[in-house]
Every structure is written in structure tokens, then in C-alpha cells.
PDB file of N, CA and C in Angstrom:
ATOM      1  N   UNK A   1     106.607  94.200 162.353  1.00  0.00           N
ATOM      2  CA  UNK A   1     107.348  92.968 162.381  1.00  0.00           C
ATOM      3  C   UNK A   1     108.828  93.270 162.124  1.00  0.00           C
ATOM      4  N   UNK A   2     109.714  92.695 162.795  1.00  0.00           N
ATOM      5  CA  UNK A   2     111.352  92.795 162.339  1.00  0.00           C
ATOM      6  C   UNK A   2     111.752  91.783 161.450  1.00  0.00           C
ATOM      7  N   UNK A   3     112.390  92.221 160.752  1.00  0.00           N
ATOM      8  CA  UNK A   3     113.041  91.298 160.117  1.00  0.00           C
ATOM      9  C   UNK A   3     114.373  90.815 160.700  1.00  0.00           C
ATOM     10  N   UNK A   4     114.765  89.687 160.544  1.00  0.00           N
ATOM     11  CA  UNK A   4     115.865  88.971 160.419  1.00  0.00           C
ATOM     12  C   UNK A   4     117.289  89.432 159.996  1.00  0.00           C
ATOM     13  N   UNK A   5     118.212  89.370 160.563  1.00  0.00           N
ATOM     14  CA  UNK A   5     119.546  89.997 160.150  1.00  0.00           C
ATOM     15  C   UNK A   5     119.990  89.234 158.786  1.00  0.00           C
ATOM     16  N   UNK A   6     120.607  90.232 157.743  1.00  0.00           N
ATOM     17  CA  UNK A   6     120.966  88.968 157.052  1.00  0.00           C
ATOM     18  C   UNK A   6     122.181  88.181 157.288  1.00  0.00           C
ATOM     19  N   UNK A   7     122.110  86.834 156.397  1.00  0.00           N
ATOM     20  CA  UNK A   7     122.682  86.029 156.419  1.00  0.00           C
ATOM     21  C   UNK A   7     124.781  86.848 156.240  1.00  0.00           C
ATOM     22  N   UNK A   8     125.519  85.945 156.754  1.00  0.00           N
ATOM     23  CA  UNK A   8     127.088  87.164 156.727  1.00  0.00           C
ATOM     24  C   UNK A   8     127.283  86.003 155.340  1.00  0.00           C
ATOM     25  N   UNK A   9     128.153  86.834 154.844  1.00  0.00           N
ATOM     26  CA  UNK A   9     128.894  86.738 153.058  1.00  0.00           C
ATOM     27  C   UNK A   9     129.040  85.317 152.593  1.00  0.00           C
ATOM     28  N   UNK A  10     129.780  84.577 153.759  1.00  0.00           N
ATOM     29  CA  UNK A  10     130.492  83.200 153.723  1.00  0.00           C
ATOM     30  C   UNK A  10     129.075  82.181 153.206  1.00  0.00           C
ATOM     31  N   UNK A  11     127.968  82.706 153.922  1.00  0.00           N
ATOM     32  CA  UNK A  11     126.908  81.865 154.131  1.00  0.00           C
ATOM     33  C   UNK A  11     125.403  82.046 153.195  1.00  0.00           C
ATOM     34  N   UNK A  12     125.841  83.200 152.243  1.00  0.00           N
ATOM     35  CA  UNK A  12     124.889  83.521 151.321  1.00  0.00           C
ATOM     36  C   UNK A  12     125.389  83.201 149.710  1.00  0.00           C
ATOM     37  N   UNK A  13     126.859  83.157 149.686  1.00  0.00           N
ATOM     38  CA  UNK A  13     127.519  82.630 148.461  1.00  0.00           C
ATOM     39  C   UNK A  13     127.353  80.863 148.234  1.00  0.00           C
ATOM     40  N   UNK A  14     126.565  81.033 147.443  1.00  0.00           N
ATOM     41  CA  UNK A  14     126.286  79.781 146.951  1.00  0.00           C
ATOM     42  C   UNK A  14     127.281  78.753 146.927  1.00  0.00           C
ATOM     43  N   UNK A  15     128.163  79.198 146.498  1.00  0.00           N
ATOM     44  CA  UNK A  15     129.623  78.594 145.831  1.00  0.00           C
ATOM     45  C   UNK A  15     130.577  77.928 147.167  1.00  0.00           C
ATOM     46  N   UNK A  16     130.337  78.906 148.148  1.00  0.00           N
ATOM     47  CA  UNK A  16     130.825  78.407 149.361  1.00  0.00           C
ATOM     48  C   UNK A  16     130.002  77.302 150.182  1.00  0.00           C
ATOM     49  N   UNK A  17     128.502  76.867 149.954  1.00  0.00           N
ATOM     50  CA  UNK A  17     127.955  76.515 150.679  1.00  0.00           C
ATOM     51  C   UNK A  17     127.872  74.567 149.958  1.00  0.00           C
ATOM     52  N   UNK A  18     127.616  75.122 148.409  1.00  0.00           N
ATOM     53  CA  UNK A  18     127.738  73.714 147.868  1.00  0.00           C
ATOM     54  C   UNK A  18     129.293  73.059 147.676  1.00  0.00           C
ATOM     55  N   UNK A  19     130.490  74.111 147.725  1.00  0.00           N
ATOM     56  CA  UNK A  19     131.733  73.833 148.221  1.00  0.00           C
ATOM     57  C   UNK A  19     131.889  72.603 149.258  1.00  0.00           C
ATOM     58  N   UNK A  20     131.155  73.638 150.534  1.00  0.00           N
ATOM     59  CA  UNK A  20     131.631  72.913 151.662  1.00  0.00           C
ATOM     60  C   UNK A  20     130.925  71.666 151.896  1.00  0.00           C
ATOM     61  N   UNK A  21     129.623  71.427 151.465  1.00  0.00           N
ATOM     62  CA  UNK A  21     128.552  70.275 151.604  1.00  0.00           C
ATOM     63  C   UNK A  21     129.449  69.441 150.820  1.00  0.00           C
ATOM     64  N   UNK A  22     130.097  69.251 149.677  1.00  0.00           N
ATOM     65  CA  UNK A  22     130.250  68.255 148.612  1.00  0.00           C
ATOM     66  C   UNK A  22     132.092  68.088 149.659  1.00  0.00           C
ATOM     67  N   UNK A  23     132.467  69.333 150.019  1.00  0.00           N
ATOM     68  CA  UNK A  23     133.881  68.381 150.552  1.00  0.00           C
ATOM     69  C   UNK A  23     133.634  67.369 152.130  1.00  0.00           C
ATOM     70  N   UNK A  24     132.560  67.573 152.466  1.00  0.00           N
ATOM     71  CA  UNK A  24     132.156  66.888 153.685  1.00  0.00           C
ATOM     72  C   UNK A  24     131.661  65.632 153.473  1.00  0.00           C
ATOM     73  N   UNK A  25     130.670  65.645 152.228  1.00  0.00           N
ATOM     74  CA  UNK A  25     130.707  63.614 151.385  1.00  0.00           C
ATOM     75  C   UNK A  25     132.157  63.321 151.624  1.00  0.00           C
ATOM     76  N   UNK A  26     132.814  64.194 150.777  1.00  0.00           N
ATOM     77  CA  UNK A  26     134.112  63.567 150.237  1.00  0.00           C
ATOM     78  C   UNK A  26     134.890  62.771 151.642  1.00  0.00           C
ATOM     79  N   UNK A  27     134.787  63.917 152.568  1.00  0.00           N
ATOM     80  CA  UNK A  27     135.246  63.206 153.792  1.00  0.00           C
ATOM     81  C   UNK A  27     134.549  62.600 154.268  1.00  0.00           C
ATOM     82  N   UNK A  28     133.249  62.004 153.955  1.00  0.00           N
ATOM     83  CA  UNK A  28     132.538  60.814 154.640  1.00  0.00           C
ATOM     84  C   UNK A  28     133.155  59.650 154.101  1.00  0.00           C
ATOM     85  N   UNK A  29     133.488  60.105 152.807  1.00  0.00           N
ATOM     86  CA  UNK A  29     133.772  58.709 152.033  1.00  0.00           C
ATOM     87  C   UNK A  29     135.234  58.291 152.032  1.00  0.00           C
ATOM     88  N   UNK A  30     135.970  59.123 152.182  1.00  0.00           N
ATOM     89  CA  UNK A  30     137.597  58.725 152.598  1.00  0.00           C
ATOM     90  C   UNK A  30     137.248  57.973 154.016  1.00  0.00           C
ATOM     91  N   UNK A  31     136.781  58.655 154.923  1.00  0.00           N
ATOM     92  CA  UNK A  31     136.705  57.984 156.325  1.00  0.00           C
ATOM     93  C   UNK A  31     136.268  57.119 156.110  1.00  0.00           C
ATOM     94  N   UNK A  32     135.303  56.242 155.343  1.00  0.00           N
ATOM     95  CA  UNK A  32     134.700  55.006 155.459  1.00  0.00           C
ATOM     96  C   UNK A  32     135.658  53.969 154.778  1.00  0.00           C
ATOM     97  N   UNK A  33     136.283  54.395 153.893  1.00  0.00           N
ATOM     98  CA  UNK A  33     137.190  53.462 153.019  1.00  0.00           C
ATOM     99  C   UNK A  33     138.403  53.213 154.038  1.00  0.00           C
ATOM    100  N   UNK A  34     138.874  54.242 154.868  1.00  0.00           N
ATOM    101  CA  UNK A  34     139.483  54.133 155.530  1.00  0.00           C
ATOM    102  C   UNK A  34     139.945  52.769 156.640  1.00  0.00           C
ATOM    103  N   UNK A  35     138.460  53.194 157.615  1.00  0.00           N
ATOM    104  CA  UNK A  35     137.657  52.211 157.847  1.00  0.00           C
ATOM    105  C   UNK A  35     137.536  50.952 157.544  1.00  0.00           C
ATOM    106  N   UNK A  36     137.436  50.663 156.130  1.00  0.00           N
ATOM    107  CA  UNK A  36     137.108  49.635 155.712  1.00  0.00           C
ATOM    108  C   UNK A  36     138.454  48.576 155.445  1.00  0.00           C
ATOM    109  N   UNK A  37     139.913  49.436 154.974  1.00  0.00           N
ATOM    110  CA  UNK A  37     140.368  49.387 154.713  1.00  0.00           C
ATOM    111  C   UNK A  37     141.517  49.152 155.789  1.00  0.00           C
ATOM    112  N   UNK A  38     141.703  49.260 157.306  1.00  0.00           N
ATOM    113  CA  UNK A  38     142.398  49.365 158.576  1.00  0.00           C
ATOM    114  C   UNK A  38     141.432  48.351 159.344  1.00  0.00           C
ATOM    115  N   UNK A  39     139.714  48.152 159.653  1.00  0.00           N
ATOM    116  CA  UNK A  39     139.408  47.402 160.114  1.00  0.00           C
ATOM    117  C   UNK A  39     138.934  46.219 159.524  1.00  0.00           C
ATOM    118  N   UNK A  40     138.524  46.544 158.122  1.00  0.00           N
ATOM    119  CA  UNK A  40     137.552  45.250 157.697  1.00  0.00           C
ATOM    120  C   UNK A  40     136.161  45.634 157.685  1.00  0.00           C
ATOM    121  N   UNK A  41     136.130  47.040 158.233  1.00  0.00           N
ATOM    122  CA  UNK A  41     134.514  46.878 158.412  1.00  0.00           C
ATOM    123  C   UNK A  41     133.822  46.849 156.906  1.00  0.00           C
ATOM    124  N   UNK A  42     132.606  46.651 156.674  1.00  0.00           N
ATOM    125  CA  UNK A  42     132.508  46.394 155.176  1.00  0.00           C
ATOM    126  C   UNK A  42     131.300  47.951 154.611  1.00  0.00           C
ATOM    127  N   UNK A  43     132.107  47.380 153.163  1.00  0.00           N
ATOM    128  CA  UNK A  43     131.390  49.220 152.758  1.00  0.00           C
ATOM    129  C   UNK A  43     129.734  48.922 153.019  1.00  0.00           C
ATOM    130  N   UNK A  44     129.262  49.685 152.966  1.00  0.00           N
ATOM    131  CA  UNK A  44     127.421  49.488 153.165  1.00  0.00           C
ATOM    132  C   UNK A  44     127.095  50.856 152.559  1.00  0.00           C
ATOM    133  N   UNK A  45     125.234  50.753 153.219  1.00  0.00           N
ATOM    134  CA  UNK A  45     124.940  52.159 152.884  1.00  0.00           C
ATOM    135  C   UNK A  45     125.444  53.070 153.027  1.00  0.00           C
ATOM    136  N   UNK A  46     126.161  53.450 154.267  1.00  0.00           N
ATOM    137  CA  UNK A  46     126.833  55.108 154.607  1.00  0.00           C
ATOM    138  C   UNK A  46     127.640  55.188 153.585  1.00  0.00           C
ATOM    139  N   UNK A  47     128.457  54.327 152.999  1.00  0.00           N
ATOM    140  CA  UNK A  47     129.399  54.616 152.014  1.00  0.00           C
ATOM    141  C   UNK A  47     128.680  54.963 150.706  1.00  0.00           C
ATOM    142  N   UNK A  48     127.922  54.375 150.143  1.00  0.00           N
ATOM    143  CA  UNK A  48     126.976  54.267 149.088  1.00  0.00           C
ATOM    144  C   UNK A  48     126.090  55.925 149.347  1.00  0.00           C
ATOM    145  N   UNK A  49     125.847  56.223 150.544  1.00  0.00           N
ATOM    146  CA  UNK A  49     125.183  57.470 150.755  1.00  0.00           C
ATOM    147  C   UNK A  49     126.427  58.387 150.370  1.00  0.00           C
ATOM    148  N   UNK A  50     127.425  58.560 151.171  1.00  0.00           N
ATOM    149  CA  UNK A  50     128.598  59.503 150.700  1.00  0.00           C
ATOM    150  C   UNK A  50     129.030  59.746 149.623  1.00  0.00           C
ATOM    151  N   UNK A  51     129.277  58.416 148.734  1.00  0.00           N
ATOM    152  CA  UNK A  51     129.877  58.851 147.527  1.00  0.00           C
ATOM    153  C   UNK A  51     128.490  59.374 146.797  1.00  0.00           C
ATOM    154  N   UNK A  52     127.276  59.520 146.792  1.00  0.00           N
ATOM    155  CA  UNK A  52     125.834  59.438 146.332  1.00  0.00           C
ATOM    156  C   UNK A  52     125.960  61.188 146.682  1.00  0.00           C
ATOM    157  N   UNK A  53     126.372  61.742 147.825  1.00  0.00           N
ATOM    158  CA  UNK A  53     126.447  62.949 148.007  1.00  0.00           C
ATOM    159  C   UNK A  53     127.414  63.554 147.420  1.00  0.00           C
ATOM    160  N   UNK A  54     128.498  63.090 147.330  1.00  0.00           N
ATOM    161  CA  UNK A  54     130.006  63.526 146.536  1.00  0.00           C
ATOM    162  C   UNK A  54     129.234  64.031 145.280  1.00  0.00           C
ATOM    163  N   UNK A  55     129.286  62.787 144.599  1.00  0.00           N
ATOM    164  CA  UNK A  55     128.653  63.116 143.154  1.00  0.00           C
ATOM    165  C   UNK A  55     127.925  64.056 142.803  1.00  0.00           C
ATOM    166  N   UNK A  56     126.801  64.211 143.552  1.00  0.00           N
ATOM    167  CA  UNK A  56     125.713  64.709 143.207  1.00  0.00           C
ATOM    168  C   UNK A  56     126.118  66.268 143.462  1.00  0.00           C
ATOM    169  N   UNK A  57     126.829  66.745 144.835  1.00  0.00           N
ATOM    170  CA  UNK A  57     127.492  68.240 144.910  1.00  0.00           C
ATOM    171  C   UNK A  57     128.352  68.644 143.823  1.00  0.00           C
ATOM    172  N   UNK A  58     128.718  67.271 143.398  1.00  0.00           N
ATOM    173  CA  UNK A  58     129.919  67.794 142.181  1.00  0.00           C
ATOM    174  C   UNK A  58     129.477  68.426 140.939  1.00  0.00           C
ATOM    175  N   UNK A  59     128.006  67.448 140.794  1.00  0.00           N
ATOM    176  CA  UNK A  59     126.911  67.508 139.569  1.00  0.00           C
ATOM    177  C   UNK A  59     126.509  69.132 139.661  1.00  0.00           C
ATOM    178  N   UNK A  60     126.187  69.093 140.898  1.00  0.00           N
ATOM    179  CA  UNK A  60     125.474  70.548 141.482  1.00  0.00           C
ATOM    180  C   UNK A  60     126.504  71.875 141.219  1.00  0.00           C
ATOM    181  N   UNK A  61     127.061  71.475 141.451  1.00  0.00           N
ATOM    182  CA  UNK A  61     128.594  73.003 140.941  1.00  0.00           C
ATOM    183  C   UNK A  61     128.588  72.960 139.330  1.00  0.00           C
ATOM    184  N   UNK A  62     128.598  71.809 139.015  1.00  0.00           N
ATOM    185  CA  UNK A  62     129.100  71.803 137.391  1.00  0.00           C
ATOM    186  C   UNK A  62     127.707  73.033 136.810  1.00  0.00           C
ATOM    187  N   UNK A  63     126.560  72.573 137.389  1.00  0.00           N
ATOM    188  CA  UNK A  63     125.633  73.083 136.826  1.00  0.00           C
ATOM    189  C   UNK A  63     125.382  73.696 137.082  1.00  0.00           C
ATOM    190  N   UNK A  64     125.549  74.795 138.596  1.00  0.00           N
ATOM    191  CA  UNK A  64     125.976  76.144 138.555  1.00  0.00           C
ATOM    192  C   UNK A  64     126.677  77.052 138.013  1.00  0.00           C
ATOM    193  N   UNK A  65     127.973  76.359 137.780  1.00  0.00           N
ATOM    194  CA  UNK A  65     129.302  77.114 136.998  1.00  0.00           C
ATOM    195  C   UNK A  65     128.688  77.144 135.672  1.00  0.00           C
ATOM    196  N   UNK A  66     127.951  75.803 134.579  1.00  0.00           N
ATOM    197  CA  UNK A  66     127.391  76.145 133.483  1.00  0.00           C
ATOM    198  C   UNK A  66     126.281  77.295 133.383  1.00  0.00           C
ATOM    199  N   UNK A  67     125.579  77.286 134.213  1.00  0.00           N
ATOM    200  CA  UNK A  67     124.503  78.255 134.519  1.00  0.00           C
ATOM    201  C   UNK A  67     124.939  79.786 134.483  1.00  0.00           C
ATOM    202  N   UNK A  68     125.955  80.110 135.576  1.00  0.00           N
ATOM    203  CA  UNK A  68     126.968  81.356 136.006  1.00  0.00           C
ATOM    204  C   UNK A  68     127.549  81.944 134.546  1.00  0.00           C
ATOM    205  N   UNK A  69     128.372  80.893 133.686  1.00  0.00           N
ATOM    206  CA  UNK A  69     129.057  81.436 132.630  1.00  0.00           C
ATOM    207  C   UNK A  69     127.743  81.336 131.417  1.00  0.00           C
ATOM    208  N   UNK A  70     126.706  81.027 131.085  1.00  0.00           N
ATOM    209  CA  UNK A  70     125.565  81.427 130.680  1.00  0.00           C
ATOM    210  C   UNK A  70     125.302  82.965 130.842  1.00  0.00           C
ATOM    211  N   UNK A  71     124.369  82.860 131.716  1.00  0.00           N
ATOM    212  CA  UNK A  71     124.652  84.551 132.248  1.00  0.00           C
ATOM    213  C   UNK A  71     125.349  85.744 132.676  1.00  0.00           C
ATOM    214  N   UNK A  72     126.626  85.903 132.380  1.00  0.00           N
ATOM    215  CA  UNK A  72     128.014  86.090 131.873  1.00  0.00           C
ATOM    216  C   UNK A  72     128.154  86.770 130.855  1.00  0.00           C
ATOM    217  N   UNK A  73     127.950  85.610 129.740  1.00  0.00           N
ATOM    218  CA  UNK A  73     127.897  85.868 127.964  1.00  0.00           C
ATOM    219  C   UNK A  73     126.604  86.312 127.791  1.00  0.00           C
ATOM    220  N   UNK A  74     125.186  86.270 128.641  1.00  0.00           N
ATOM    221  CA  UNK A  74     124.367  87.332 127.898  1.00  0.00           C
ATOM    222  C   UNK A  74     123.336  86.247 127.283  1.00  0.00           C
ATOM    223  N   UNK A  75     123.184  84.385 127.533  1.00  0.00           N
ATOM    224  CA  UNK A  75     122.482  84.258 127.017  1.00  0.00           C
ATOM    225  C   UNK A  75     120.858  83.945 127.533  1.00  0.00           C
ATOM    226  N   UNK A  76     119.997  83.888 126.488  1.00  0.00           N
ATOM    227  CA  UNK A  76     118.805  84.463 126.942  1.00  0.00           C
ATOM    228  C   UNK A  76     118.078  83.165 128.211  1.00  0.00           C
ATOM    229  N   UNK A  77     118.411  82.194 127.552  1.00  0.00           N
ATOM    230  CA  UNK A  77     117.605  80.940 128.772  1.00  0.00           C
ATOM    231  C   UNK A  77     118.741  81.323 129.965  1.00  0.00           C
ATOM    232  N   UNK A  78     119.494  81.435 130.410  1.00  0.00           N
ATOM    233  CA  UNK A  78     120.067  81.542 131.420  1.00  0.00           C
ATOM    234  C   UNK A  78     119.322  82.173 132.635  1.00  0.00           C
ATOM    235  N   UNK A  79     119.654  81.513 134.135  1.00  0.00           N
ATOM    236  CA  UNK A  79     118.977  82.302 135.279  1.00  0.00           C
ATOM    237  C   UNK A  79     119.922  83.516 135.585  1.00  0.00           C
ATOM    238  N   UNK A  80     119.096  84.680 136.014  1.00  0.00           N
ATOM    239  CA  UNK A  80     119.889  86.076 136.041  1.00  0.00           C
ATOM    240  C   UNK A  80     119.986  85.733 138.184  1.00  0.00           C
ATOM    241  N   UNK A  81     120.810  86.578 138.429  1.00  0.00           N
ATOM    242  CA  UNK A  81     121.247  87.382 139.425  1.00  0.00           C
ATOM    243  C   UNK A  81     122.069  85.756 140.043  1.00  0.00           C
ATOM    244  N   UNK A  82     122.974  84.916 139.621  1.00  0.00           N
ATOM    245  CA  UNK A  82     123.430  84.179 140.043  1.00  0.00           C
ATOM    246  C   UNK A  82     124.959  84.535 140.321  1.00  0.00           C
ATOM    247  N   UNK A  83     125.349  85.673 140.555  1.00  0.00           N
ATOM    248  CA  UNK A  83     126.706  86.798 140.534  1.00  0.00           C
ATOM    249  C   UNK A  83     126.533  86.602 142.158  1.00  0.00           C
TER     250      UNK A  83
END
């Protein structure tokens, strides 16, 4: 059986991937306010979904970066190989 090439650098770093997902809410949610804000159209779910994704990528880094500097300093609950 062959294996699969791996994944290139940009696309295996965590940091880059929940980066780019959480700035793409962000730009769902400027564009909709935008939107809302030039036509009238009114906020709804997509907006409520975007900022719902914003947050939650933001949540998601915080608790990587807490996780990362955990295992760093050496402590024992921490997840290893997150370098």
C-alpha cells in the first residue's frame, strides 16, 4: 500500500489552520454588518453563525496557546508534542 504525501508545513501547523478558519468568521461577520449596515438587510442566522464561529476559533487558540505554554514549563497534565 502507498502512503499519502505528507501534508506541506503551512497546512500541518495547527496555529496556521485555526488562524485562518477564525479570520474567515471574522470576515463573514464584517461582511454581513456591512451588509446590513449599506442595505438594510437584517442580521439573521448567517450573522449569528459567524460571530458563533469567530468566538469559538478565538476560544480554540486561547486554549491551545494555554495548552502549548503548559507543555513548555514541563507541566504534568499538559498534552505533549503540541510544538
Amino acid at each position: 500500500m502507498i502512503d499519502p504525501p505528507p501534508l506541506p508545513r503551512r497546512l500541518d501547523d495547527i496555529r496556521v489552520v485555526v488562524g485562518a478558519g477564525t479570520a474567515l468568521w471574522v470576515v463573514g461577520v464584517v461582511v454581513l454588518l456591512v451588509a446590513h449596515l449599506a442595505v438594510g438587510r437584517p442580521l439573521g442566522v448567517a450573522f449569528a453563525t459567524c460571530v458563533a464561529g469567530a468566538l469559538l476559533g478565538t476560544l480554540g487558540w486561547g486554549v491551545f496557546s494555554w495548552q502549548r505554554a503548559a507543555a513548555r514549563r514541563g507541566s504534568r497534565t499538559a498534552q505533549r508534542g503540541l510544538d
